[in-house]
C-alpha atoms as a PDB file:
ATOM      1  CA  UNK A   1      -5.059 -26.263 -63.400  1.00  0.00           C
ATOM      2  CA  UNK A   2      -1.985 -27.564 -62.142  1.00  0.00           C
ATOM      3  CA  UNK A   3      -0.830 -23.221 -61.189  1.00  0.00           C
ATOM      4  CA  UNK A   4      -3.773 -22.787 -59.463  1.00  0.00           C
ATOM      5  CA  UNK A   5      -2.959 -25.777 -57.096  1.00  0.00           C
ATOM      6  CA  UNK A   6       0.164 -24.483 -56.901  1.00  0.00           C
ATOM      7  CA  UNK A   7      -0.932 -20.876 -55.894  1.00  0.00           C
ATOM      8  CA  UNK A   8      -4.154 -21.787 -53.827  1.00  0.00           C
ATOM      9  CA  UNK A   9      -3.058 -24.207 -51.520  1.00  0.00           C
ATOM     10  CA  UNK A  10      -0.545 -21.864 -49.702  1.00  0.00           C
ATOM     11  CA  UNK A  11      -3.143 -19.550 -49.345  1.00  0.00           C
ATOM     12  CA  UNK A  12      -5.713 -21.506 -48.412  1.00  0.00           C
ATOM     13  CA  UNK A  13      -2.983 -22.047 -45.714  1.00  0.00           C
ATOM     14  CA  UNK A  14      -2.486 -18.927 -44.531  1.00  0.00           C
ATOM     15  CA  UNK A  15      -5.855 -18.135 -44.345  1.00  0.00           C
ATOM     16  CA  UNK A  16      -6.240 -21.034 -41.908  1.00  0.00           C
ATOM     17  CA  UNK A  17      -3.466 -20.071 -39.783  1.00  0.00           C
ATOM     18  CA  UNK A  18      -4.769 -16.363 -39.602  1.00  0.00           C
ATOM     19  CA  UNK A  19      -8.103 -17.833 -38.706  1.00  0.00           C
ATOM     20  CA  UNK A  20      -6.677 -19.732 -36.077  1.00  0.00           C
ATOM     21  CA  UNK A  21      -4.014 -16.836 -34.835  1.00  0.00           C
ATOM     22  CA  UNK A  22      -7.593 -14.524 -34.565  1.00  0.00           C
ATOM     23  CA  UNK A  23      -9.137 -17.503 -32.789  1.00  0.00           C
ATOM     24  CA  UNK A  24      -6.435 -17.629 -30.040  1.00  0.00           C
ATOM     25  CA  UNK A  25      -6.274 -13.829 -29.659  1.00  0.00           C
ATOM     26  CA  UNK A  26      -9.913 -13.581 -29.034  1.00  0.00           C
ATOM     27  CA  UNK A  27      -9.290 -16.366 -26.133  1.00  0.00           C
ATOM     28  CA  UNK A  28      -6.530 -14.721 -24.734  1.00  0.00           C
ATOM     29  CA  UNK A  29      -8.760 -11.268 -24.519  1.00  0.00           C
ATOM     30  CA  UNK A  30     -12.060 -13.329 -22.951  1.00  0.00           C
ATOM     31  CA  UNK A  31      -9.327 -14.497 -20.061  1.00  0.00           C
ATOM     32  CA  UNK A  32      -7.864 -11.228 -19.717  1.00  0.00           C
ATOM     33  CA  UNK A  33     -11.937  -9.510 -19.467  1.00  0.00           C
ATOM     34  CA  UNK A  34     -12.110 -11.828 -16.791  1.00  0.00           C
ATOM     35  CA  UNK A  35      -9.371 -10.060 -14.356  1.00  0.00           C
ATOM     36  CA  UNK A  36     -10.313  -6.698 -15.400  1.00  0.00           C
ATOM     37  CA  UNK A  37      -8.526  -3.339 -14.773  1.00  0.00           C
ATOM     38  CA  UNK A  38     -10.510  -2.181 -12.297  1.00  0.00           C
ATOM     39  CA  UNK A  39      -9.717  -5.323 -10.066  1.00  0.00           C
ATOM     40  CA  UNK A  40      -6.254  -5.556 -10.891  1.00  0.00           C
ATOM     41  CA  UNK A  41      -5.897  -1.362  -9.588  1.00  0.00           C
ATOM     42  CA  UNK A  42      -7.612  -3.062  -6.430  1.00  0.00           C
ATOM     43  CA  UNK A  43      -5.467  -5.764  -6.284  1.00  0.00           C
ATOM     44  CA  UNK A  44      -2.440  -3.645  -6.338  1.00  0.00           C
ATOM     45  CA  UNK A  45      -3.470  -0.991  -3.940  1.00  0.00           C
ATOM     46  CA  UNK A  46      -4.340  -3.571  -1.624  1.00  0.00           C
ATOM     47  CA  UNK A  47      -1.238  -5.007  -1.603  1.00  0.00           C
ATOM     48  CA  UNK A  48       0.392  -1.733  -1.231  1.00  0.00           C
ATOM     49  CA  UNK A  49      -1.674  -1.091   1.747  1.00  0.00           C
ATOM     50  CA  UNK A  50      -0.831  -4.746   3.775  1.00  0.00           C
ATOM     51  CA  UNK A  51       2.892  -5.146   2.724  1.00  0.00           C
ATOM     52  CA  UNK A  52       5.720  -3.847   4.610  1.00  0.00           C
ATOM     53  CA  UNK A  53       6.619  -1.964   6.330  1.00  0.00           C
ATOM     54  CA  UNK A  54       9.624  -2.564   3.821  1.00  0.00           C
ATOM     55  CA  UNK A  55      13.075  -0.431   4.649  1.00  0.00           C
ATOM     56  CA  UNK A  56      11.662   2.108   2.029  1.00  0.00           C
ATOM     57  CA  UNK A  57       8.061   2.463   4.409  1.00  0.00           C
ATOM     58  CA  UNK A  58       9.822   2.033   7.124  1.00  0.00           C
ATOM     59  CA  UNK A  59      12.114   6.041   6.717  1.00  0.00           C
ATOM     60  CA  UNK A  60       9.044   7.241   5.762  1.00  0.00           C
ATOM     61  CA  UNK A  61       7.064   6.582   9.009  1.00  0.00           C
ATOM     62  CA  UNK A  62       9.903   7.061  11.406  1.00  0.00           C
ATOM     63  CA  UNK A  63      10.444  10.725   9.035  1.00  0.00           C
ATOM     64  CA  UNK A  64      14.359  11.430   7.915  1.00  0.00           C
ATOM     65  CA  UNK A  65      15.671  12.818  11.743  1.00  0.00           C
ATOM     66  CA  UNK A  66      13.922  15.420  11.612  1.00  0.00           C
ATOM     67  CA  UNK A  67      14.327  16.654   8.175  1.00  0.00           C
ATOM     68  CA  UNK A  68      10.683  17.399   7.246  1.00  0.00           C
ATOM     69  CA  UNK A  69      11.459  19.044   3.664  1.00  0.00           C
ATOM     70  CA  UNK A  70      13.014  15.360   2.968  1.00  0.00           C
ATOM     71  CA  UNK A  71      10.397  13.314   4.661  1.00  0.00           C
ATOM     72  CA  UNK A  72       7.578  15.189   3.154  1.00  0.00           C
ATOM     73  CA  UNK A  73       9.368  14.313  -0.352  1.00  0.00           C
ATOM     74  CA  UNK A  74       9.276  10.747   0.080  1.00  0.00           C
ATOM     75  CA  UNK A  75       6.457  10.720   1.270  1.00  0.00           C
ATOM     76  CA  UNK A  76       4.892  12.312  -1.849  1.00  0.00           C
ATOM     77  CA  UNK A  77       7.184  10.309  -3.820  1.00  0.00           C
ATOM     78  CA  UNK A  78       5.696   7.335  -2.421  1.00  0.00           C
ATOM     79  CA  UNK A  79       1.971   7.960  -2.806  1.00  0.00           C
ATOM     80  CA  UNK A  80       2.572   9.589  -6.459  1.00  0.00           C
ATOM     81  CA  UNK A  81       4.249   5.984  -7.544  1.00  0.00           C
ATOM     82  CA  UNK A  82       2.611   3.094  -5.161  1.00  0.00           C
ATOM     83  CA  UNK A  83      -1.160   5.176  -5.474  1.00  0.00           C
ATOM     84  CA  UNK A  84      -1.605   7.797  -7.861  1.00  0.00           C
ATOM     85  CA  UNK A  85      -1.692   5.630 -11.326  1.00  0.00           C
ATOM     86  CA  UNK A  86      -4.528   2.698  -9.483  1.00  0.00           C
ATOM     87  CA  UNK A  87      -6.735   5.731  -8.198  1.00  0.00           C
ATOM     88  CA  UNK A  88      -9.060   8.508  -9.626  1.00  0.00           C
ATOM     89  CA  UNK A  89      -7.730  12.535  -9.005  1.00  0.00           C
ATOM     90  CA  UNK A  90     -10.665  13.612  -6.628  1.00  0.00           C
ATOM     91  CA  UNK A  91      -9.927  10.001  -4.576  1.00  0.00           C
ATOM     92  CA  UNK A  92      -6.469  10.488  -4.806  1.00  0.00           C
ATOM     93  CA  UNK A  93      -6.585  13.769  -2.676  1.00  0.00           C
ATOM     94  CA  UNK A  94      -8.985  12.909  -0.548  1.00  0.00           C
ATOM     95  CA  UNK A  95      -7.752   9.591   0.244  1.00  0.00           C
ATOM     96  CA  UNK A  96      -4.143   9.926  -0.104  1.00  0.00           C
ATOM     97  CA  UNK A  97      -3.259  13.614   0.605  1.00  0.00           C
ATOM     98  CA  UNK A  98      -6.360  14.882   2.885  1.00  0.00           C
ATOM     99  CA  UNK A  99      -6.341  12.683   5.242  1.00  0.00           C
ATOM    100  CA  UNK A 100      -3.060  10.289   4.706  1.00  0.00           C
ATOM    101  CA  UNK A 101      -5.029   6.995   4.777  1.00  0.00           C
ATOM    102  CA  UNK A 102      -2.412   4.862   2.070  1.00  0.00           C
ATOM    103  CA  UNK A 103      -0.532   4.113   5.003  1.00  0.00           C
ATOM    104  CA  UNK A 104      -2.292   3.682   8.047  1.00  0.00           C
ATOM    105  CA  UNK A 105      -2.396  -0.370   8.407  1.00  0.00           C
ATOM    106  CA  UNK A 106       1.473   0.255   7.502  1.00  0.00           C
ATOM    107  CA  UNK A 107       1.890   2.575  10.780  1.00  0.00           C
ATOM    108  CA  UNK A 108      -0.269   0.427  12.770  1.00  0.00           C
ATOM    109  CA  UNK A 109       2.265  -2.645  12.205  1.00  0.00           C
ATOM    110  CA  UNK A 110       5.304  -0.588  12.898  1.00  0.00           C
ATOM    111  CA  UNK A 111       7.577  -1.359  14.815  1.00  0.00           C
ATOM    112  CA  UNK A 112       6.111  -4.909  15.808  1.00  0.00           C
ATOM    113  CA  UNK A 113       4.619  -6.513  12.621  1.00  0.00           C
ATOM    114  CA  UNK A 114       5.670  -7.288   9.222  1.00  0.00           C
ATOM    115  CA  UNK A 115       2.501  -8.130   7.257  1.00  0.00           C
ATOM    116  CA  UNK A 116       1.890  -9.633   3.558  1.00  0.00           C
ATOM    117  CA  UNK A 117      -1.201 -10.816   1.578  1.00  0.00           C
ATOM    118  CA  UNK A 118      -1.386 -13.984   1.133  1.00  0.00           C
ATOM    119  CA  UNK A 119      -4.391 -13.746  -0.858  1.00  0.00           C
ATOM    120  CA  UNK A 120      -7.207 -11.790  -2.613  1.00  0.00           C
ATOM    121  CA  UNK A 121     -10.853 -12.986  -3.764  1.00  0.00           C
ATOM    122  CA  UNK A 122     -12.417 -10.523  -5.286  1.00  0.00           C
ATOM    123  CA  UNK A 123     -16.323 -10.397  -6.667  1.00  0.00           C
ATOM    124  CA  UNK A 124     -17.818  -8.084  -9.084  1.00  0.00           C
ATOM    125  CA  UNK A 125     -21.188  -6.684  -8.050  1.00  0.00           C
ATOM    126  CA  UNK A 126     -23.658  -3.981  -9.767  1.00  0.00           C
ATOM    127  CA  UNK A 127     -21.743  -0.976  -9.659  1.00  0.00           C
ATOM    128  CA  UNK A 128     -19.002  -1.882  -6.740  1.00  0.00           C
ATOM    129  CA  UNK A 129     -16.369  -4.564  -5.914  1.00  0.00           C
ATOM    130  CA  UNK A 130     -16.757  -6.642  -2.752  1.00  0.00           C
ATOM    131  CA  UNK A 131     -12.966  -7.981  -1.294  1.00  0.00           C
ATOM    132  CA  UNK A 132     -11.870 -10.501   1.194  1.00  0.00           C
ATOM    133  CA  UNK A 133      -8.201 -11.062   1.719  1.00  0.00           C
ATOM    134  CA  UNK A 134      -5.695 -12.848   3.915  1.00  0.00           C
ATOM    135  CA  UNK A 135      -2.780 -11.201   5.326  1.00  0.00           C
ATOM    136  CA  UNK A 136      -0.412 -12.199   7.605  1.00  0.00           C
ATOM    137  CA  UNK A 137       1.490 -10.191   9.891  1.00  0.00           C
ATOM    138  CA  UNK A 138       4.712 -11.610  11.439  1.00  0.00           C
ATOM    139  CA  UNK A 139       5.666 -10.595  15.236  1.00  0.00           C
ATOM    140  CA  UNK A 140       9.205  -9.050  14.656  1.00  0.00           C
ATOM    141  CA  UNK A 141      10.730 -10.048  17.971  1.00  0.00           C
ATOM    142  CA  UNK A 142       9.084 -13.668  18.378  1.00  0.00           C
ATOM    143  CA  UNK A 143       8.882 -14.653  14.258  1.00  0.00           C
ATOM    144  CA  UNK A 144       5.245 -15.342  15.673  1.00  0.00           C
ATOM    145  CA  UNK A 145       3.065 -15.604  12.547  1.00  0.00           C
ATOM    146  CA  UNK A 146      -0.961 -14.981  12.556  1.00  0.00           C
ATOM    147  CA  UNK A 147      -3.004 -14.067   9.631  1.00  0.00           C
ATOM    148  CA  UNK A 148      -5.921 -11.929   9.403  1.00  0.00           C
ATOM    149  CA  UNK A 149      -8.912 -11.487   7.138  1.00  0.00           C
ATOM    150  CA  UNK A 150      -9.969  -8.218   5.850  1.00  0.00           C
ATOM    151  CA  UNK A 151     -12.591  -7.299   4.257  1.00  0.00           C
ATOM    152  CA  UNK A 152     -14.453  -4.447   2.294  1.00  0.00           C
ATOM    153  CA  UNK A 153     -15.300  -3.121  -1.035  1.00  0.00           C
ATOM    154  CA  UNK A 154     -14.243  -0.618  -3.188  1.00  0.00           C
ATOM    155  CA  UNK A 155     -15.452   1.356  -6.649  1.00  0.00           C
ATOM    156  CA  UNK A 156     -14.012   2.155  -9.322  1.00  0.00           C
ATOM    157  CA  UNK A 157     -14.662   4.973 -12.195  1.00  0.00           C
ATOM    158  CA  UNK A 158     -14.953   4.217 -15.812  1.00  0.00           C
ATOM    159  CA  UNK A 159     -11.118   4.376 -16.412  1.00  0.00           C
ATOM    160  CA  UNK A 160     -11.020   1.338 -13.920  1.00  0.00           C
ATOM    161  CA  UNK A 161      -9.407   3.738 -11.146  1.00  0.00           C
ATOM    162  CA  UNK A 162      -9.976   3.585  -7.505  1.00  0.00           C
ATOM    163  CA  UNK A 163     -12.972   6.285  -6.706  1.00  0.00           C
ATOM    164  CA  UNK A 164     -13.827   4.310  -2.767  1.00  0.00           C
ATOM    165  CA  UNK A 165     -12.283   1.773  -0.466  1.00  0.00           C
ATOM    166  CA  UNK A 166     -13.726   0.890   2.807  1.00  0.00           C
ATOM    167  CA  UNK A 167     -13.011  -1.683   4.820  1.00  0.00           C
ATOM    168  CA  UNK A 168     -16.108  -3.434   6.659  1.00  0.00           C
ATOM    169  CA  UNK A 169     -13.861  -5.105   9.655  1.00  0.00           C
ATOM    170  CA  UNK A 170     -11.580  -1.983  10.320  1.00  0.00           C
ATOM    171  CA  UNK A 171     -11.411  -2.267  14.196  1.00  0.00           C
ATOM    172  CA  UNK A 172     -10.657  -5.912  13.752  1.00  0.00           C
ATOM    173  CA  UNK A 173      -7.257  -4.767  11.835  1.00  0.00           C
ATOM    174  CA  UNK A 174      -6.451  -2.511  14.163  1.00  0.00           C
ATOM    175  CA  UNK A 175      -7.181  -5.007  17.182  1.00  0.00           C
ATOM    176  CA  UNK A 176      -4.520  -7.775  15.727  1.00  0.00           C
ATOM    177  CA  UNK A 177      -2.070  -5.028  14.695  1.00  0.00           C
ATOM    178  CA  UNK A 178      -2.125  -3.504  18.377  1.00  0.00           C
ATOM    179  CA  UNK A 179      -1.586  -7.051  19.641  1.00  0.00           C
ATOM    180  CA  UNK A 180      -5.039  -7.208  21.890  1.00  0.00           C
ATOM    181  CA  UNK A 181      -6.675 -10.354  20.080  1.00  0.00           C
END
């Protein structure tokens, strides 16, 4: 009697602490559902769309002198690491290459602006996200600070990548970025 005391109590042990370890796991994967990977490739194109221009955005919108072999280099390189992995092939090219929408808020602040996001609140609807976000764009010259909201809503596929974005307040943007609010 006394060996099988000595034998089943440590693994009546373990078996506790593996229940518990499973337990804690299963928490840690209901928080993580929560923020899903479709809203964190949002997220994260969003903020690659309302921060800068940095001094690596910046070359690429004022182009390398000239050089259009070089500029047309970093520009891909850009896109291919800041967009590519957050968005679906077909939206990719469209989006992205087509028509060269990644950067457009990004031009519209340059030379005048710097802008950030301060926030994003995101909501999960049928088949499409809806997004609301503050940025704040910082007069260069004056260190004048003003923050905008933006809004819109975007889809993604069923890898969680980017297939639409469209924002619902565009003209808005471009208003405070061209300094006419």
């Amino acid at each position: 009697m006394e060996m099988i005391k000595k034998y089943l109590k440590p693994i009546f042990l373990v078996g506790i602490l593996l229940l518990s370890v499973g337990c804690t796991n299963s928490e840690d994967a209901e928080t993580n559902a929560e923020e899903n990977g479709s809203e964190e490739n949002i997220r994260t194109v969003l903020q690659h769309k309302f921060t800068g221009p940095n001094e690596e955005q910046e070359k690429i919108i004022k182009g390398y002198d000239g050089d259009i072999e070089k500029s047309v280099k970093a520009l891909s390189d850009y896109y291919m690491e800041h967009f590519k992995p957050y968005m679906s092939e077909r939206f990719f090219e469209d989006y992205v290459v087509n028509t060269n929408q990644a950067m457009t808020f990004l031009r519209m602040a340059y030379p005048d602006y710097q802008m950030e996001v301060e926030d994003i609140d995101m909501e999960e609807k049928e088949n499409y996200y809806t997004f609301t976000m503050n940025v704040s764009y910082t007069d260069n010259s004056s260190e004048e600070s003003k923050t905008m909201n933006v809004k819109g809503h975007a889809q993604t596929n069923e890898d969680d990548q980017l297939s639409s974005i469209k924002f619902s307040n565009f003209e808005e943007i471009r208003t405070s970025l061209e300094g006419k609010e």
